[in-house]
N, C-alpha and C. Protein backbone atom coordinates (compact mmCIF):
# COMPACT_ATOMS: atom_id res chain seq x y z
N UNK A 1 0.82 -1.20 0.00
CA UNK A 1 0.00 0.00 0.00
C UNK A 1 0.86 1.26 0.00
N UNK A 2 2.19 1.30 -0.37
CA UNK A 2 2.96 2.35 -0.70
C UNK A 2 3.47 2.51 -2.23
N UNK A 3 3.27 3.93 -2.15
CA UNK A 3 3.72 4.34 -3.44
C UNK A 3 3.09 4.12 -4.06
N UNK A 4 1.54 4.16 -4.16
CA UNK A 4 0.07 3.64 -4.71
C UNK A 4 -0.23 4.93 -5.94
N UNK A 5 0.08 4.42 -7.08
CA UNK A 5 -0.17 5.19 -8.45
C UNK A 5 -1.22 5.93 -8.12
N UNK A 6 -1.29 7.45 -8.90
CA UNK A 6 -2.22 8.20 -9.12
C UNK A 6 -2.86 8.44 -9.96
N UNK A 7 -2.66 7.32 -11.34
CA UNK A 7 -3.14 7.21 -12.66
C UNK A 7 -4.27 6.63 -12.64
N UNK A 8 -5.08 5.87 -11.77
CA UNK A 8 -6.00 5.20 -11.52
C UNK A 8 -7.05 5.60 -10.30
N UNK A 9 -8.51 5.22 -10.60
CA UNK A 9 -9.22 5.89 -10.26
C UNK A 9 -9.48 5.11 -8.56
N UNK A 10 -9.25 3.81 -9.27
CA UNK A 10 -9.82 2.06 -8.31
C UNK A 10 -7.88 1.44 -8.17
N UNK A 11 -7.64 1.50 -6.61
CA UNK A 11 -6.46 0.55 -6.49
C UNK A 11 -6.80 -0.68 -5.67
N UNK A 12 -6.47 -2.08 -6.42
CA UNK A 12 -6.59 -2.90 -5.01
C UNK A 12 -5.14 -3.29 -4.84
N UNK A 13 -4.90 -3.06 -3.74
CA UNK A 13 -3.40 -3.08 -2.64
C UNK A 13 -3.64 -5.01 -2.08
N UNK A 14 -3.11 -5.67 -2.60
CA UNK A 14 -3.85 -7.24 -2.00
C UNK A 14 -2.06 -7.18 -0.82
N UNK A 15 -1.86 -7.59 -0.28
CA UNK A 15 -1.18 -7.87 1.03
C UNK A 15 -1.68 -8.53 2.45
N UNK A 16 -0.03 -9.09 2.70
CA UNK A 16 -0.38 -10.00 3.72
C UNK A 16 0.66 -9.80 4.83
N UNK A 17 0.92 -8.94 4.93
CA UNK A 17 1.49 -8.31 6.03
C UNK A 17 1.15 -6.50 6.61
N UNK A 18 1.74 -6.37 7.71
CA UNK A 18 1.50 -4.55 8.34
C UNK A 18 1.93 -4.12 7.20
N UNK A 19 1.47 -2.67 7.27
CA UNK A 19 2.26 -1.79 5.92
C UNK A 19 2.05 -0.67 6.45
N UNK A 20 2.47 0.71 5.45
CA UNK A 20 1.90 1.88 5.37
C UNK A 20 1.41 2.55 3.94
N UNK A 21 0.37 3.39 4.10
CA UNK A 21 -0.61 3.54 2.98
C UNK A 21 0.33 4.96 2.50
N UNK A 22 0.77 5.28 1.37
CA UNK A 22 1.14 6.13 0.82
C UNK A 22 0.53 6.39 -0.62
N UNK A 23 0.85 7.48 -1.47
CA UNK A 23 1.01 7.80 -2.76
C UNK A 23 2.23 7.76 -3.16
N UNK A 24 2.31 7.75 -4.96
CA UNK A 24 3.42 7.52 -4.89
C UNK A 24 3.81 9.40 -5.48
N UNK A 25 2.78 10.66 -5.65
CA UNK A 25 3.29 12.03 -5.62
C UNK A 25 1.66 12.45 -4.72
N UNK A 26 1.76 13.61 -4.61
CA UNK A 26 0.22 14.38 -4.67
C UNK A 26 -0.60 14.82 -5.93
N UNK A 27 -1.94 14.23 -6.14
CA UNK A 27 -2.58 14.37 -7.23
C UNK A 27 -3.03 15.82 -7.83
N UNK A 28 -3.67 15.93 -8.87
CA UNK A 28 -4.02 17.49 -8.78
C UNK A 28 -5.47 17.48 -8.24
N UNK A 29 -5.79 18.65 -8.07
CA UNK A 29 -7.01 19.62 -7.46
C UNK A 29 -8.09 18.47 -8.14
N UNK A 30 -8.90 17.87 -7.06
CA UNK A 30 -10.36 17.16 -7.42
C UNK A 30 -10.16 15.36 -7.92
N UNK A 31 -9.04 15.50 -7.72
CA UNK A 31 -8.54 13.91 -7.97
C UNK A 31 -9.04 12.67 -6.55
N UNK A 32 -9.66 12.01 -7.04
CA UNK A 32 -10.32 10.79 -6.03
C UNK A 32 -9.59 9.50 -6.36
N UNK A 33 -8.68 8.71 -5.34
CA UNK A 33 -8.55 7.44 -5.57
C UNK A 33 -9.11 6.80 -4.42
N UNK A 34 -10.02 5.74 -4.72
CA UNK A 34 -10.38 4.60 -3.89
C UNK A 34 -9.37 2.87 -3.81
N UNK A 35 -9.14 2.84 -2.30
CA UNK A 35 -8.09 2.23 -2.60
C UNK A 35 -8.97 0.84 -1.61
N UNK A 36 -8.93 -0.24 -2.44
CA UNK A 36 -9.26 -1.31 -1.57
C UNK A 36 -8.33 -2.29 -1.41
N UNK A 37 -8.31 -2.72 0.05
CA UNK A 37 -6.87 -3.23 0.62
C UNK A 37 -7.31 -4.60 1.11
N UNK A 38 -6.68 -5.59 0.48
CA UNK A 38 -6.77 -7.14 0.58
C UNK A 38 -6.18 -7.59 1.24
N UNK A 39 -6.41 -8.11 2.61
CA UNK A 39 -5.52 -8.48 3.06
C UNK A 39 -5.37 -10.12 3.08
N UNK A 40 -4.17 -11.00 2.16
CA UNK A 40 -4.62 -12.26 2.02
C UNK A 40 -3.79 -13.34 3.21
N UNK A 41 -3.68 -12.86 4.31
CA UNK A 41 -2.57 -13.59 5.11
C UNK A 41 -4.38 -14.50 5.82
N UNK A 42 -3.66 -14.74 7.00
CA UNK A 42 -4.50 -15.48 7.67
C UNK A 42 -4.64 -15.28 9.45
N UNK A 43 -4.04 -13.91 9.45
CA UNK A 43 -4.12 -13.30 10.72
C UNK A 43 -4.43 -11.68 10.13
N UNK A 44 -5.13 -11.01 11.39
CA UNK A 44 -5.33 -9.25 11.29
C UNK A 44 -3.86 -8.66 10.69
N UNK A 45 -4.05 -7.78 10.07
CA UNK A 45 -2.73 -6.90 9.73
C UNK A 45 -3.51 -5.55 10.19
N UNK A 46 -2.16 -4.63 10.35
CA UNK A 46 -2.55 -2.92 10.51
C UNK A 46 -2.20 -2.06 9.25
N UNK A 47 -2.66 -1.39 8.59
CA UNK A 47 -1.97 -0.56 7.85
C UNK A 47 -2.00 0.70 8.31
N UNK A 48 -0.74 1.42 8.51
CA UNK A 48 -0.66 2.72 8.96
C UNK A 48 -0.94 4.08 8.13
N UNK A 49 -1.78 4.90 8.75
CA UNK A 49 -2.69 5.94 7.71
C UNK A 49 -1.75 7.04 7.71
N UNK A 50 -1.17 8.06 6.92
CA UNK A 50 -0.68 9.13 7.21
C UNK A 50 -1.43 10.39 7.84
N UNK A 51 -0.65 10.67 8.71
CA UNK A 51 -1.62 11.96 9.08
C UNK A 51 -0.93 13.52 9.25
N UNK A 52 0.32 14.12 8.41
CA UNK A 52 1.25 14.50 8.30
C UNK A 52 1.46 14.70 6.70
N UNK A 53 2.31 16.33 7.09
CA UNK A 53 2.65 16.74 5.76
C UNK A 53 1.75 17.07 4.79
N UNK A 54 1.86 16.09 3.69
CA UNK A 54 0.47 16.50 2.19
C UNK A 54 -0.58 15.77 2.40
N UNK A 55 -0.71 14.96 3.53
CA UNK A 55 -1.81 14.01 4.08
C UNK A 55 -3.01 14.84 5.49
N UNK A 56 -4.23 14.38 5.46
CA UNK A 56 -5.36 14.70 6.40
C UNK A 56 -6.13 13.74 6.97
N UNK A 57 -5.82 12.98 7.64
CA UNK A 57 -6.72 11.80 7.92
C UNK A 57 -7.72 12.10 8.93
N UNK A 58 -8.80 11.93 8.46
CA UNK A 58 -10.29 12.38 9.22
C UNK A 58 -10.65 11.43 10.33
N UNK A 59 -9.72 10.38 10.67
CA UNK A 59 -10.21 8.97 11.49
C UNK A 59 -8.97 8.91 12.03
N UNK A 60 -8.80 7.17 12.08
CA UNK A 60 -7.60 6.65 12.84
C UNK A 60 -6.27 6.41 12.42
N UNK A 61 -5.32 6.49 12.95
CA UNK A 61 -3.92 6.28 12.03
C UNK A 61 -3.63 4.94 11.71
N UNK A 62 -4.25 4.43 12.05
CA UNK A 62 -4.42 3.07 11.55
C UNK A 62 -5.71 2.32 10.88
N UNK A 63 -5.47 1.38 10.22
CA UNK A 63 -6.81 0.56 9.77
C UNK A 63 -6.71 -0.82 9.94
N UNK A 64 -7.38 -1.69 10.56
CA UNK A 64 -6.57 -3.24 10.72
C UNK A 64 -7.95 -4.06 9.46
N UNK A 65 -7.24 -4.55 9.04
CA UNK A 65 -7.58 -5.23 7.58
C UNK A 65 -7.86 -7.13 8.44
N UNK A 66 -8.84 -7.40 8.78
CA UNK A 66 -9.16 -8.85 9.50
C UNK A 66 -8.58 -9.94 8.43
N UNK A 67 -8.44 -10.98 9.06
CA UNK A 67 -7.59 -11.96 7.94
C UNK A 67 -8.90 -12.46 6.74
N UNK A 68 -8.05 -12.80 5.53
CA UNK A 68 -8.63 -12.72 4.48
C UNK A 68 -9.65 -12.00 4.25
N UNK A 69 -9.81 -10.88 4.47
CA UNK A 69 -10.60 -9.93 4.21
C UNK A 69 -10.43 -8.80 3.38
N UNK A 70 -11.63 -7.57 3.41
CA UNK A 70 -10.81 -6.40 2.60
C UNK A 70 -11.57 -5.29 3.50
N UNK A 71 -10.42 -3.91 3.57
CA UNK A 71 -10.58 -3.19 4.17
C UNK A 71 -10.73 -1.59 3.05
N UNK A 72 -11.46 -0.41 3.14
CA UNK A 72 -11.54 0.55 2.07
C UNK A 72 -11.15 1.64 2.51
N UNK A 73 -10.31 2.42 2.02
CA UNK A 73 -10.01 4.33 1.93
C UNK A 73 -10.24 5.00 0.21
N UNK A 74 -10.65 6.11 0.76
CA UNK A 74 -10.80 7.03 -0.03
C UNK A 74 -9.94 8.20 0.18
N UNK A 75 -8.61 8.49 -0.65
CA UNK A 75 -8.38 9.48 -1.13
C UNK A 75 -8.58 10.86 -1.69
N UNK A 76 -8.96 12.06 -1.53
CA UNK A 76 -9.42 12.73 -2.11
C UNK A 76 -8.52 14.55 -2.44
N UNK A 77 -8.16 14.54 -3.72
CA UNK A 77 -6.67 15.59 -3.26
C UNK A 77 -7.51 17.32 -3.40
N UNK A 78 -6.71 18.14 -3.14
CA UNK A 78 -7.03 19.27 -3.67
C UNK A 78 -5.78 19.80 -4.11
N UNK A 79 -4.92 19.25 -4.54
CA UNK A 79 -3.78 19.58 -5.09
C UNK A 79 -2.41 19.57 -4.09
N UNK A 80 -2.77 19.92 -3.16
CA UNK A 80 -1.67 20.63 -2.14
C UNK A 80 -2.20 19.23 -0.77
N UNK A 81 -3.18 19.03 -0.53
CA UNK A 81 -3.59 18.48 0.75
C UNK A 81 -3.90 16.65 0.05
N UNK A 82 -3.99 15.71 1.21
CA UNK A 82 -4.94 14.26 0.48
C UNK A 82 -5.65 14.13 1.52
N UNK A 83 -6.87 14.55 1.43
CA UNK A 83 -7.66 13.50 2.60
C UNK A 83 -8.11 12.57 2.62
N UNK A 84 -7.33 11.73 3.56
CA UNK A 84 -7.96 10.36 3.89
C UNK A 84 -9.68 10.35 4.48
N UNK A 85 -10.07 9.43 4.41
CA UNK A 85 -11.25 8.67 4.89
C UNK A 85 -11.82 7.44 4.66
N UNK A 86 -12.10 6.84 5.79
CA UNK A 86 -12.71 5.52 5.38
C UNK A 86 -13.86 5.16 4.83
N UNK A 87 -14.27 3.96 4.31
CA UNK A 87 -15.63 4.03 3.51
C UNK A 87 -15.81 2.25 4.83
C-alpha cells in the first residue's frame, strides 16, 4: 500500500502483512482514488494511515484489515492536501 499510483481511479493493494498507505506524488485539485486493501494472510494486519505533511486523515492512524478480508479508503486531493477517509 505504498507508493500507490495516481493514474488510476480504483487501487486494489492485496497484502499479507503490516504496511503503510502512501502515494506515490500528490494528485491534482479534485482527484479521487479509492483504494481497496486485501488483506490475504491469515491473521489481522494494521496498515498505517498518514496523518502529516500533504496528508489529512479524518479517522484513525491506523486501519486493521481482518484476515482474508478487505478493508476501504478514499483518497481525495485538492492539489496541495490528500484527505484520507474511510468508507
Amino acid at each position: 500500500v505504498s507508493n500507490i499510483p495516481i493514474t488510476y481511479r480504483l487501487v486494489i493493494a492485496t497484502i499479507s502483512t503490516n504496511g503503510s498507505l502512501s502515494l506515490e506524488s500528490i494528485p491534482t485539485s479534485g482527484r479521487e482514488i479509492h483504494v481497496i486493501i486485501h488483506n490475504t494472510a491469515n491473521s489481522d494486519i494494521t496498515v498505517t494511515i498518514p496523518n502529516s505533511g500533504s496528508y489529512v486523515n479524518t479517522l484513525k492512524s491506523t486501519v486493521t484489515v481482518t484476515a482474508n478480508s478487505y478493508a476501504e479508503v478514499n483518497l481525495i486531493s485538492d492539489g496541495n492536501i490528500v484527505y484520507i477517509k474511510y468508507v
